[in-house]
PDB file of N, CA and C in Angstrom:
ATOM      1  N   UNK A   1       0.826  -1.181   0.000  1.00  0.00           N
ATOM      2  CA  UNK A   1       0.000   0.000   0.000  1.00  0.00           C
ATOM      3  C   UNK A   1       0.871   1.245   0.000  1.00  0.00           C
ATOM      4  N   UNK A   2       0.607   2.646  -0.896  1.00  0.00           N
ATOM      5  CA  UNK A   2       1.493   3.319  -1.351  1.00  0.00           C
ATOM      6  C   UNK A   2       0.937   4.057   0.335  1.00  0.00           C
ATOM      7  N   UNK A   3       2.204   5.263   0.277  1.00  0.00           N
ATOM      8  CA  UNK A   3       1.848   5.827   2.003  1.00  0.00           C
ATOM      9  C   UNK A   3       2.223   7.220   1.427  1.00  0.00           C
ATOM     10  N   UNK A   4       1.276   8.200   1.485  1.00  0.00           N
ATOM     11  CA  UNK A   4       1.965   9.954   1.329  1.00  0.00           C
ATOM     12  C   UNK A   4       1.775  10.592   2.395  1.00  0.00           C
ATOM     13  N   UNK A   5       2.924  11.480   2.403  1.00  0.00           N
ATOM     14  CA  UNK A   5       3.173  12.777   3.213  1.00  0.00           C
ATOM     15  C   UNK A   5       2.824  13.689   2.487  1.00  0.00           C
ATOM     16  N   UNK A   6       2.516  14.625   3.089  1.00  0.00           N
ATOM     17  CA  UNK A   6       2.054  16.178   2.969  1.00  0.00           C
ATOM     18  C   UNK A   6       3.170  17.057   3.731  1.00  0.00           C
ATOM     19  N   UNK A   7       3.831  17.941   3.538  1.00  0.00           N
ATOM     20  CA  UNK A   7       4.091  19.308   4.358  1.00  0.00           C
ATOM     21  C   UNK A   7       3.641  20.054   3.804  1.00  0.00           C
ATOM     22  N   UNK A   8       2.951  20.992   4.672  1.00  0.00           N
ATOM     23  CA  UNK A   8       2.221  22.434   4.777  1.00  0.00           C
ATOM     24  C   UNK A   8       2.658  23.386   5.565  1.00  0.00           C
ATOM     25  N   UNK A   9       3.211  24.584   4.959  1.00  0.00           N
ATOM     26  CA  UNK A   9       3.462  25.435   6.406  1.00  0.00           C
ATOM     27  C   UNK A   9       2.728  26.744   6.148  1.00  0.00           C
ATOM     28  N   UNK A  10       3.127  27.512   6.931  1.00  0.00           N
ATOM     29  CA  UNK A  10       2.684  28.929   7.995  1.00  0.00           C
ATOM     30  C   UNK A  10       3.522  30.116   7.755  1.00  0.00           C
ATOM     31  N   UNK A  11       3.487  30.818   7.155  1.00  0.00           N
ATOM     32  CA  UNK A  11       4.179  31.990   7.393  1.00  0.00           C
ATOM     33  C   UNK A  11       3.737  33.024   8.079  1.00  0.00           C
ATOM     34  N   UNK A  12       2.331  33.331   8.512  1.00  0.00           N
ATOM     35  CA  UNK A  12       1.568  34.194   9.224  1.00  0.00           C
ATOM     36  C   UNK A  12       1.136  34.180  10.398  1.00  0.00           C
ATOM     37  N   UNK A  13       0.948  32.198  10.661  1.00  0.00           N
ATOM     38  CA  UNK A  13       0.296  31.953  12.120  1.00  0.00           C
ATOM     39  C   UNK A  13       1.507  31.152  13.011  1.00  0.00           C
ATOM     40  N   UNK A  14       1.871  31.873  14.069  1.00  0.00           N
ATOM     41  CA  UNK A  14       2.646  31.002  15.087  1.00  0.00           C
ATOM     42  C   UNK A  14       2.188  29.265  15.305  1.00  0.00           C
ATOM     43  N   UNK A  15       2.729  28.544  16.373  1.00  0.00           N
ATOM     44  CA  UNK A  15       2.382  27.461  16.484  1.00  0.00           C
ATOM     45  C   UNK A  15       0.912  27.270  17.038  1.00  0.00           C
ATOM     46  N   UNK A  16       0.804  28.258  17.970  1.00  0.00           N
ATOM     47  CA  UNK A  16      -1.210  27.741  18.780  1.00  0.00           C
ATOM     48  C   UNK A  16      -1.541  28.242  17.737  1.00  0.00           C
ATOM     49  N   UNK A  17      -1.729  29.400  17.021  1.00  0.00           N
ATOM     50  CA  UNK A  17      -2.788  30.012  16.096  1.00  0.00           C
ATOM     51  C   UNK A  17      -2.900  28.604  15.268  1.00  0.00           C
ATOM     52  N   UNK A  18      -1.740  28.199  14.476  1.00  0.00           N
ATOM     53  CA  UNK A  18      -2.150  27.368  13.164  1.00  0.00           C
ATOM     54  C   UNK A  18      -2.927  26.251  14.028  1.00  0.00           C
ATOM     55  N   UNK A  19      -2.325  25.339  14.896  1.00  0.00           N
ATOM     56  CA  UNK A  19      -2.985  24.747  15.537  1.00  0.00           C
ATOM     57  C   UNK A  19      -4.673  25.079  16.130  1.00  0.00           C
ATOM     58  N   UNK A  20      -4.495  25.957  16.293  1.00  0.00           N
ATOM     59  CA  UNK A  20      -5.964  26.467  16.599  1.00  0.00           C
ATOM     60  C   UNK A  20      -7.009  26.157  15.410  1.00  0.00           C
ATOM     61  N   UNK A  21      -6.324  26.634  14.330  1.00  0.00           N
ATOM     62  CA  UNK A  21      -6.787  27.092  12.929  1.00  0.00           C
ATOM     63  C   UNK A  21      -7.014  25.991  12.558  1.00  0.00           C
ATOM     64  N   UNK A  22      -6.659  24.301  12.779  1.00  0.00           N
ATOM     65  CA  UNK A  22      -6.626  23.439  12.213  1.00  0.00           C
ATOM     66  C   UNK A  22      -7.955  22.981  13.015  1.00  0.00           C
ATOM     67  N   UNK A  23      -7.574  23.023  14.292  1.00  0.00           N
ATOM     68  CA  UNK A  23      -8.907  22.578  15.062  1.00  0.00           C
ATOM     69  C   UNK A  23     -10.276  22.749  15.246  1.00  0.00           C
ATOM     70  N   UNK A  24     -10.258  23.972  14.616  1.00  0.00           N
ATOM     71  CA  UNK A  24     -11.449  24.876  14.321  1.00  0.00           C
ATOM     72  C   UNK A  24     -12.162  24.091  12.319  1.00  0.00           C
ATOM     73  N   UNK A  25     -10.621  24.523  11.638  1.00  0.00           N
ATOM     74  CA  UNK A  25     -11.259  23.521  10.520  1.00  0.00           C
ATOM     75  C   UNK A  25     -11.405  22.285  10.228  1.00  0.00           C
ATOM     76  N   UNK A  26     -10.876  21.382  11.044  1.00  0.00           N
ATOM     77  CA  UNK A  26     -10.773  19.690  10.516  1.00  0.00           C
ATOM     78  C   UNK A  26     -11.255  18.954  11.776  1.00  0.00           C
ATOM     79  N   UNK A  27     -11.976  19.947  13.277  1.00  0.00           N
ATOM     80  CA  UNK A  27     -12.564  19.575  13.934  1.00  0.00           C
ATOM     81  C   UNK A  27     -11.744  18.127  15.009  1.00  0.00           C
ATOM     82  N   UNK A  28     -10.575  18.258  14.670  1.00  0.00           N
ATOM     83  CA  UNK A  28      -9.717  17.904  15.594  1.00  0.00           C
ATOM     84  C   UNK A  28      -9.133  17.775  16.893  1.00  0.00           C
ATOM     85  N   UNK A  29      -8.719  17.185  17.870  1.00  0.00           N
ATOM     86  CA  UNK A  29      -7.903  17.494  19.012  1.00  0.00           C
ATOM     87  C   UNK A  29      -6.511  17.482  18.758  1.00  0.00           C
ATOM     88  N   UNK A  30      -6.072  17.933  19.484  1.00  0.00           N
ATOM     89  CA  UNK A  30      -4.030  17.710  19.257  1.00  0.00           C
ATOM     90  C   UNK A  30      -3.777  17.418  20.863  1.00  0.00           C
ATOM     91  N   UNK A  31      -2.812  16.715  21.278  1.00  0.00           N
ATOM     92  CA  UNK A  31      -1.912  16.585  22.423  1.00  0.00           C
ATOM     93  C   UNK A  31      -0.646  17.255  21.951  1.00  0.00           C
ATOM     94  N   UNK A  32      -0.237  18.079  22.986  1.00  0.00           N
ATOM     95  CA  UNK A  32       0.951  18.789  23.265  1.00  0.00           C
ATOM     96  C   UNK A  32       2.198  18.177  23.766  1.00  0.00           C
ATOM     97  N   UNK A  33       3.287  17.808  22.620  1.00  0.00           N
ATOM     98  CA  UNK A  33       4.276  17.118  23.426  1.00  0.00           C
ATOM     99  C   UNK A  33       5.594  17.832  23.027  1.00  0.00           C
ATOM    100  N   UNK A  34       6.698  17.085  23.720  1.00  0.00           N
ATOM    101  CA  UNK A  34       7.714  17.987  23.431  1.00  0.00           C
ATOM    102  C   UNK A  34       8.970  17.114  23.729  1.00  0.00           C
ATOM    103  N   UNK A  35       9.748  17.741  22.355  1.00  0.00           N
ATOM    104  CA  UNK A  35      10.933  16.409  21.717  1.00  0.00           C
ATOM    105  C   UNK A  35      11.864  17.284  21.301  1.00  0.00           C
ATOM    106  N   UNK A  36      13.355  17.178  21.956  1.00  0.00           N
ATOM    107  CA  UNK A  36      14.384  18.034  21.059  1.00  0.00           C
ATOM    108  C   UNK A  36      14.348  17.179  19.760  1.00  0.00           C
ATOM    109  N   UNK A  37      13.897  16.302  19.238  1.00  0.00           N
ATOM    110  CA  UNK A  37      14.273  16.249  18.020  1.00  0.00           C
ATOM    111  C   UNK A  37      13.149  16.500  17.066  1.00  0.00           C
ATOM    112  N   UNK A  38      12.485  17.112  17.601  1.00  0.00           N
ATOM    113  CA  UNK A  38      11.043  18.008  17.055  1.00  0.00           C
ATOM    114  C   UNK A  38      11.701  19.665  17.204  1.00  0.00           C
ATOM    115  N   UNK A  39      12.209  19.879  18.059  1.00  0.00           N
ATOM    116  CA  UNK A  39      12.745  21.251  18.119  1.00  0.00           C
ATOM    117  C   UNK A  39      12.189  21.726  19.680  1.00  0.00           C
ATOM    118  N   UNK A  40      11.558  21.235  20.425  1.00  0.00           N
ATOM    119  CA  UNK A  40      10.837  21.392  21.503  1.00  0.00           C
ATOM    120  C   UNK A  40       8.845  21.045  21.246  1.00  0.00           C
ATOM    121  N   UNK A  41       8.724  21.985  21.909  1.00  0.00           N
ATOM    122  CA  UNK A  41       6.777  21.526  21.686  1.00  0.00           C
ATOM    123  C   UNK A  41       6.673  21.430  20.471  1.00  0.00           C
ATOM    124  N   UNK A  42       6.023  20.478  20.621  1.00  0.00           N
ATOM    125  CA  UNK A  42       4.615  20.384  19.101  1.00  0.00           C
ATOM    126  C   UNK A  42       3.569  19.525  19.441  1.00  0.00           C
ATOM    127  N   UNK A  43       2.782  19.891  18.115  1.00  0.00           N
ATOM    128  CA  UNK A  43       1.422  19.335  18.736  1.00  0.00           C
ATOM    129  C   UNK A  43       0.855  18.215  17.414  1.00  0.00           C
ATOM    130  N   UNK A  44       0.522  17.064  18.526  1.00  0.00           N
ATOM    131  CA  UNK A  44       0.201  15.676  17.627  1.00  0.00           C
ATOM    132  C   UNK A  44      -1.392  15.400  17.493  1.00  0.00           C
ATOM    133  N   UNK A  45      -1.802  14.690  16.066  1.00  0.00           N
ATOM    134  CA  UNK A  45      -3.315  14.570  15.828  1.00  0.00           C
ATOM    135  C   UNK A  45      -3.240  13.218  15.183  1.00  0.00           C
ATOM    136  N   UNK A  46      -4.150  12.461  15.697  1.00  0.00           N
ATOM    137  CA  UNK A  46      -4.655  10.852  15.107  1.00  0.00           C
ATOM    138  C   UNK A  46      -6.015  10.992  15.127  1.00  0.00           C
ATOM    139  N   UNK A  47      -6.491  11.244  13.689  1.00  0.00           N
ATOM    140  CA  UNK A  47      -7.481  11.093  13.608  1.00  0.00           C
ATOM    141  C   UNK A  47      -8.405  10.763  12.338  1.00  0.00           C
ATOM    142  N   UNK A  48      -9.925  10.308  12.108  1.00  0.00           N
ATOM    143  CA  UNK A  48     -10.622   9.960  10.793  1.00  0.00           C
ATOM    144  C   UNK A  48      -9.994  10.917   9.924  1.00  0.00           C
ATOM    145  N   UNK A  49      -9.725  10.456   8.971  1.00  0.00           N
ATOM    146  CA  UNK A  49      -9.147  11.038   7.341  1.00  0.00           C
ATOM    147  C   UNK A  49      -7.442  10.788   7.393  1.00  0.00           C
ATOM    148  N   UNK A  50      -6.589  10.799   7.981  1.00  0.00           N
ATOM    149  CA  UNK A  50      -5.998  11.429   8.564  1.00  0.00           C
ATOM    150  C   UNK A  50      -5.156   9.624   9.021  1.00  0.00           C
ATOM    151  N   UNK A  51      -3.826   9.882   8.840  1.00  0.00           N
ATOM    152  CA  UNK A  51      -3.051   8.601  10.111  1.00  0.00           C
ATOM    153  C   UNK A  51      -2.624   9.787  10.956  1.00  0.00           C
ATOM    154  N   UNK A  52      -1.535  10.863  10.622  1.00  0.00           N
ATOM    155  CA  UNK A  52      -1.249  11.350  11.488  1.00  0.00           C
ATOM    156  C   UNK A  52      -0.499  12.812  11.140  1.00  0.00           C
ATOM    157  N   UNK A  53      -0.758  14.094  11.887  1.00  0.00           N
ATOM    158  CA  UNK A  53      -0.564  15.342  11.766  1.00  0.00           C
ATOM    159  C   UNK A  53       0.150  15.740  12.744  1.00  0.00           C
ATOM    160  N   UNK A  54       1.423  16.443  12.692  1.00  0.00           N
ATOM    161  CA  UNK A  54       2.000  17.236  13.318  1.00  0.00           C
ATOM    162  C   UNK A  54       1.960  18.998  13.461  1.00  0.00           C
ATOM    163  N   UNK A  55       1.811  19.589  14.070  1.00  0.00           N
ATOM    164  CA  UNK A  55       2.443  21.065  14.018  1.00  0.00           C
ATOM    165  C   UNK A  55       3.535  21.215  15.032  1.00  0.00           C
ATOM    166  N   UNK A  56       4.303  21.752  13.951  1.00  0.00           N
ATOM    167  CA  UNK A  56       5.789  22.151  14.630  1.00  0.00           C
ATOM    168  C   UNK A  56       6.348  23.673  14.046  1.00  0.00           C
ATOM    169  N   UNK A  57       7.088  23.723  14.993  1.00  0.00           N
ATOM    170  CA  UNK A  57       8.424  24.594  14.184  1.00  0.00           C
ATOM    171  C   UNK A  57       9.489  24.781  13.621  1.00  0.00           C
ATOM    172  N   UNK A  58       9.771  25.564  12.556  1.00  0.00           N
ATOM    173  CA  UNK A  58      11.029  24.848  11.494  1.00  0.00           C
ATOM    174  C   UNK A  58      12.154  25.524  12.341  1.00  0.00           C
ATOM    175  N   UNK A  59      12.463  24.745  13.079  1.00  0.00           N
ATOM    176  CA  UNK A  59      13.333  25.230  14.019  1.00  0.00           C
ATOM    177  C   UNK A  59      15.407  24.795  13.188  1.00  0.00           C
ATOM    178  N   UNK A  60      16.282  25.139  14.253  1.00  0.00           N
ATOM    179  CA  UNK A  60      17.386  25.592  13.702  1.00  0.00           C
ATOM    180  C   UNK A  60      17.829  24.192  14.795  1.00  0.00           C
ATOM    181  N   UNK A  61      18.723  23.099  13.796  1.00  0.00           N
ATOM    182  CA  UNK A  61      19.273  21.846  14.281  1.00  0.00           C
ATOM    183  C   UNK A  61      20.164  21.924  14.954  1.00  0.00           C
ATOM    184  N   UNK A  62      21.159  21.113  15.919  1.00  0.00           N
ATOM    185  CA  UNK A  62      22.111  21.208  16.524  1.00  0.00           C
ATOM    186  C   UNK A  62      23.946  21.917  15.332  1.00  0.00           C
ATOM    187  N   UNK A  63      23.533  21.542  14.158  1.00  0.00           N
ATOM    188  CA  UNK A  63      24.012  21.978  13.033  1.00  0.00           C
ATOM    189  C   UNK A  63      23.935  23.532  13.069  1.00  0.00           C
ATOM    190  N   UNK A  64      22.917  24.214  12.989  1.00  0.00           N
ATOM    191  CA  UNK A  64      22.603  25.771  12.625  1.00  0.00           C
ATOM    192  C   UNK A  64      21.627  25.781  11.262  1.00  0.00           C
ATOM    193  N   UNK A  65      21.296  24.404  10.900  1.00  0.00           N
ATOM    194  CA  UNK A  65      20.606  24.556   9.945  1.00  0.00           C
ATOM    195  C   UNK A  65      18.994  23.828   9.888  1.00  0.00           C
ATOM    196  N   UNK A  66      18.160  25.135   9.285  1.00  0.00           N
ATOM    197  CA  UNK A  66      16.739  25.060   9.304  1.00  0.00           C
ATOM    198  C   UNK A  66      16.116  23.289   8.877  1.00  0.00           C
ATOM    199  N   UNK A  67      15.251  23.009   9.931  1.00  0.00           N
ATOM    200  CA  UNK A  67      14.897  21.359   9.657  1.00  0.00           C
ATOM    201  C   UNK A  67      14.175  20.976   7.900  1.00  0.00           C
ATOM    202  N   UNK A  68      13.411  22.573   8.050  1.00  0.00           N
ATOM    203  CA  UNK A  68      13.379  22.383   6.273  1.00  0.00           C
ATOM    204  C   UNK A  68      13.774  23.413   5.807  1.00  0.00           C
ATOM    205  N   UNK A  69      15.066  23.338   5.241  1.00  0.00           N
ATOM    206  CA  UNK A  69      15.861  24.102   4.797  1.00  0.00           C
ATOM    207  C   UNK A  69      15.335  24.519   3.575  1.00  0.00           C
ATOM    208  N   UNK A  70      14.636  23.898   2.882  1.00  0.00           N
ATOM    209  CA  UNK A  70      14.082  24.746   1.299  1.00  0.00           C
ATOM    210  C   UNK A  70      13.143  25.999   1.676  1.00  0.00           C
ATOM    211  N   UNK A  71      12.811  25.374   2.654  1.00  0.00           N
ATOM    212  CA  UNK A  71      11.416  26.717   3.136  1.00  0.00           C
ATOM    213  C   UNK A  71      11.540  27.548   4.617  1.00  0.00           C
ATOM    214  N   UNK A  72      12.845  28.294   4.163  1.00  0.00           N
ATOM    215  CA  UNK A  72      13.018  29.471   5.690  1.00  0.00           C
ATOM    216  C   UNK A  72      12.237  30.104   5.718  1.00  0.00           C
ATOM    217  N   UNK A  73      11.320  30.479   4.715  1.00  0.00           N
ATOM    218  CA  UNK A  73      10.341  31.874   5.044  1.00  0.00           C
ATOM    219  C   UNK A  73       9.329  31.073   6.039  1.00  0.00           C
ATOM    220  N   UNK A  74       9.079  29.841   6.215  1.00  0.00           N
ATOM    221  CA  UNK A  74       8.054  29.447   6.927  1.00  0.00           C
ATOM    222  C   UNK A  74       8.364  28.829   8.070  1.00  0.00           C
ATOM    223  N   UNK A  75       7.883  29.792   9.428  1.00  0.00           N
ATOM    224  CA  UNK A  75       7.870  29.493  10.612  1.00  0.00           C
ATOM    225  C   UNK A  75       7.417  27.971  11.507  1.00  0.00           C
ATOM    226  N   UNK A  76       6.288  28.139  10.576  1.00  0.00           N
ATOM    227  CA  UNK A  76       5.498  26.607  11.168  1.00  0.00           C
ATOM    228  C   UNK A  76       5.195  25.988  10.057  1.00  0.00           C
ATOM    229  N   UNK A  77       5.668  24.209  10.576  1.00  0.00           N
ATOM    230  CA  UNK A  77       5.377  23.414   9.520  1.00  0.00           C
ATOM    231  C   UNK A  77       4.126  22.576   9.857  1.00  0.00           C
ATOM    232  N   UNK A  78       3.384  21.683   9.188  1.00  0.00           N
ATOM    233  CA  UNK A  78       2.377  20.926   9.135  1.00  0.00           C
ATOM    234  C   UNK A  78       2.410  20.064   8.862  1.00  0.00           C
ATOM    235  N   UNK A  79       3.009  18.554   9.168  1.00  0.00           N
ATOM    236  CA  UNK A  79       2.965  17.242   8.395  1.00  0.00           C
ATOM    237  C   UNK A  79       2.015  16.299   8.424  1.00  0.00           C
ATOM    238  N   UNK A  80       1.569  15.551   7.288  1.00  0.00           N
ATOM    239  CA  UNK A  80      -0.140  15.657   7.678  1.00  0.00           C
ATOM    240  C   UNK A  80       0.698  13.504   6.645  1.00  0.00           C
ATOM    241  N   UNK A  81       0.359  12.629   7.283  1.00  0.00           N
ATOM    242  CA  UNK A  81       0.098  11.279   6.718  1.00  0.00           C
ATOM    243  C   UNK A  81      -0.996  10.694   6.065  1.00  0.00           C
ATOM    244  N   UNK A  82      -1.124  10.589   4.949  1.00  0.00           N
ATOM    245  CA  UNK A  82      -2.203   9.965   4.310  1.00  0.00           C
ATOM    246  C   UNK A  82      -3.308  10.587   4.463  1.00  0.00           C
ATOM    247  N   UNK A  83      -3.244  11.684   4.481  1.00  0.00           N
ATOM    248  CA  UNK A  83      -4.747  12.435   4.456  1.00  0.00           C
ATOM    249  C   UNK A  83      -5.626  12.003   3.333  1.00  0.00           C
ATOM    250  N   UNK A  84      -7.055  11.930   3.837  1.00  0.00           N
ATOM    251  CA  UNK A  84      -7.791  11.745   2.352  1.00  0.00           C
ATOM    252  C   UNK A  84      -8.672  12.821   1.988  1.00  0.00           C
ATOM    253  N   UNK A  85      -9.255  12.709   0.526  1.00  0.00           N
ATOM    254  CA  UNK A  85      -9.100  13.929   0.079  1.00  0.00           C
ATOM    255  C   UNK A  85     -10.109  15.385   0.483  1.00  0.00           C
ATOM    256  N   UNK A  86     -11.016  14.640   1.777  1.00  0.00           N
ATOM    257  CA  UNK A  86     -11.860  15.962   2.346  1.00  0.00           C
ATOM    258  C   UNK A  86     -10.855  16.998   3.445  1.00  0.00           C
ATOM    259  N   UNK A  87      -9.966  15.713   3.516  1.00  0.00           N
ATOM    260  CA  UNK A  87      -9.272  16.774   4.401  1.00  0.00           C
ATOM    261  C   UNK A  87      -8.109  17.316   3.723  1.00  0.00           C
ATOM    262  N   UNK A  88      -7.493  16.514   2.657  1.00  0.00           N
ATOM    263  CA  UNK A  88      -6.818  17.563   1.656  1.00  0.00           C
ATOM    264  C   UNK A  88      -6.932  18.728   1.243  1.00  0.00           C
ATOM    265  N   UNK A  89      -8.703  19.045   1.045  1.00  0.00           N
ATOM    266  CA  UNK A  89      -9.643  20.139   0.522  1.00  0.00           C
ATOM    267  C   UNK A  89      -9.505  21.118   1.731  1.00  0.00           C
ATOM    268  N   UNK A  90      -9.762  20.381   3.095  1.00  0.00           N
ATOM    269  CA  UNK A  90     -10.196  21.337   4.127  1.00  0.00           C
ATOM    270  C   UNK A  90      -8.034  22.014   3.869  1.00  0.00           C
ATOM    271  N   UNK A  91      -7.107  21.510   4.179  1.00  0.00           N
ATOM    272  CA  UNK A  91      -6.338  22.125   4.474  1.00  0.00           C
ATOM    273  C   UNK A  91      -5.753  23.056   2.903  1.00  0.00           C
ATOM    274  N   UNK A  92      -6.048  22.625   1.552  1.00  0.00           N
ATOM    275  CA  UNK A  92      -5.648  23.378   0.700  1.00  0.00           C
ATOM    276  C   UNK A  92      -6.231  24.900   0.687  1.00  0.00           C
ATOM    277  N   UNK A  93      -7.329  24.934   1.608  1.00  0.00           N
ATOM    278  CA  UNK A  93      -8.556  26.368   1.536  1.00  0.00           C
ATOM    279  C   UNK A  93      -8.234  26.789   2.759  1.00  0.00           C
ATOM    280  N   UNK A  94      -7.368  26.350   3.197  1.00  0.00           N
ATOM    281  CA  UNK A  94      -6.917  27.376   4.347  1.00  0.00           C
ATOM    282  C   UNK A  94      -5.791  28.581   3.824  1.00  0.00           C
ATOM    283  N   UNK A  95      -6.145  29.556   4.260  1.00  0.00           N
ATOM    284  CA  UNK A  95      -5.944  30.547   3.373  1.00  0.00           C
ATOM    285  C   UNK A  95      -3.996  30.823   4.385  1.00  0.00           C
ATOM    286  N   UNK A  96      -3.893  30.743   5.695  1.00  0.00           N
ATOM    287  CA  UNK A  96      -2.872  31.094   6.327  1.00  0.00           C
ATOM    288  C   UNK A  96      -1.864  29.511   5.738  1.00  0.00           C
ATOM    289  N   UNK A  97      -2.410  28.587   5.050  1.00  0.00           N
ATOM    290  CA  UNK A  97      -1.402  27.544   4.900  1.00  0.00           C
ATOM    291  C   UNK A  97      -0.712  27.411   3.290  1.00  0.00           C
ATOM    292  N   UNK A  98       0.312  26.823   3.348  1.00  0.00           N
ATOM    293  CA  UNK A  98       0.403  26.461   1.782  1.00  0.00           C
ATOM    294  C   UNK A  98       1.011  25.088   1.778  1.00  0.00           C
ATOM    295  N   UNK A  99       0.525  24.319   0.601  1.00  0.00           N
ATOM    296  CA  UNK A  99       1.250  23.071   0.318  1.00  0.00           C
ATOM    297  C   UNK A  99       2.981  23.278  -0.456  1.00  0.00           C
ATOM    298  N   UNK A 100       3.716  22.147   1.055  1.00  0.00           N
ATOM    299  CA  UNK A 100       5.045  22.804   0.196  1.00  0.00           C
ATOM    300  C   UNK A 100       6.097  21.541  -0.425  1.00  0.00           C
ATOM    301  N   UNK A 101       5.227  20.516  -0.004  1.00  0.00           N
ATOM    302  CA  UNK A 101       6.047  19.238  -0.279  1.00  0.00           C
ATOM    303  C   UNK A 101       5.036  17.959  -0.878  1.00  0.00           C
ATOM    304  N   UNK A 102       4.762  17.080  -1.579  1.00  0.00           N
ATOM    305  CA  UNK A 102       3.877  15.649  -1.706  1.00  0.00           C
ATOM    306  C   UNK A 102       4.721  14.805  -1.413  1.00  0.00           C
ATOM    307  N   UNK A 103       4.918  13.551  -1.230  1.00  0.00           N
ATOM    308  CA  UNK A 103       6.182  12.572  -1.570  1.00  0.00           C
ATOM    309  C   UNK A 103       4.779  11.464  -1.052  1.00  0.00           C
ATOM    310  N   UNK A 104       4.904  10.241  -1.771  1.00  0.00           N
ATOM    311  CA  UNK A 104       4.737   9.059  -1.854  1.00  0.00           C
ATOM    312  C   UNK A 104       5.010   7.956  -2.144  1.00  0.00           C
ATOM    313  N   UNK A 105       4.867   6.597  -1.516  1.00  0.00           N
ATOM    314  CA  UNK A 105       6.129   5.833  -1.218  1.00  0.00           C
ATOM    315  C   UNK A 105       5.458   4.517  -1.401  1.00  0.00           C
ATOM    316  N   UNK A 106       5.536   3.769  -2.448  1.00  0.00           N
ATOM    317  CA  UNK A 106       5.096   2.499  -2.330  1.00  0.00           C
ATOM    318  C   UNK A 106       5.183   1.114  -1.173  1.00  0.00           C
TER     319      UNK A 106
END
């Protein structure tokens, strides 16, 4: 079974706002956890549509360099697993997000 990722990020909304913003549109909960190899807090979602969503921050590695380095302008990232496609819709019409990555993996 093929498996895709999504990244989406934020250039406008900090970490609670987007998080907020997600919860409000995809009717979600998140748990708040926190991982230096996340960068510190972020917030995790398991739910219908959905295997699994992160919000984080594109934070700066033990290196000095941005975790997604193609996309410095964006503060907060969004990694979203196998979303299907109502919730593809709900997060492409979010107006504070943009799609910045697909990859899928047989």
């Amino acid at each position: 079974m093929a498996h895709s990722y999504y990244l989406y990020g934020s250039k406008s909304l900090d970490l609670q706002a987007t998080r907020d913003s997600l919860i409000s549109s995809l009717g979600v909960s998140f748990s708040s956890r926190e991982s230096d190899f996340k960068g510190g807090v972020y917030h995790l979602a398991r739910a219908q549509g959905f295997e699994k969503m992160t919000v984080e921050v594109n934070w700066v590695d033990e290196d000095g360099e941005l975790v997604e380095q193609d996309f410095p302008e964006f503060s907060v990232l969004i990694y979203v697993t196998n979303p299907d496609e109502p919730v593809q819709s709900v997060l492409e019409e979010e107006i504070s997000l943009q799609c910045l990555r697909i990859e899928s993996v047989d």
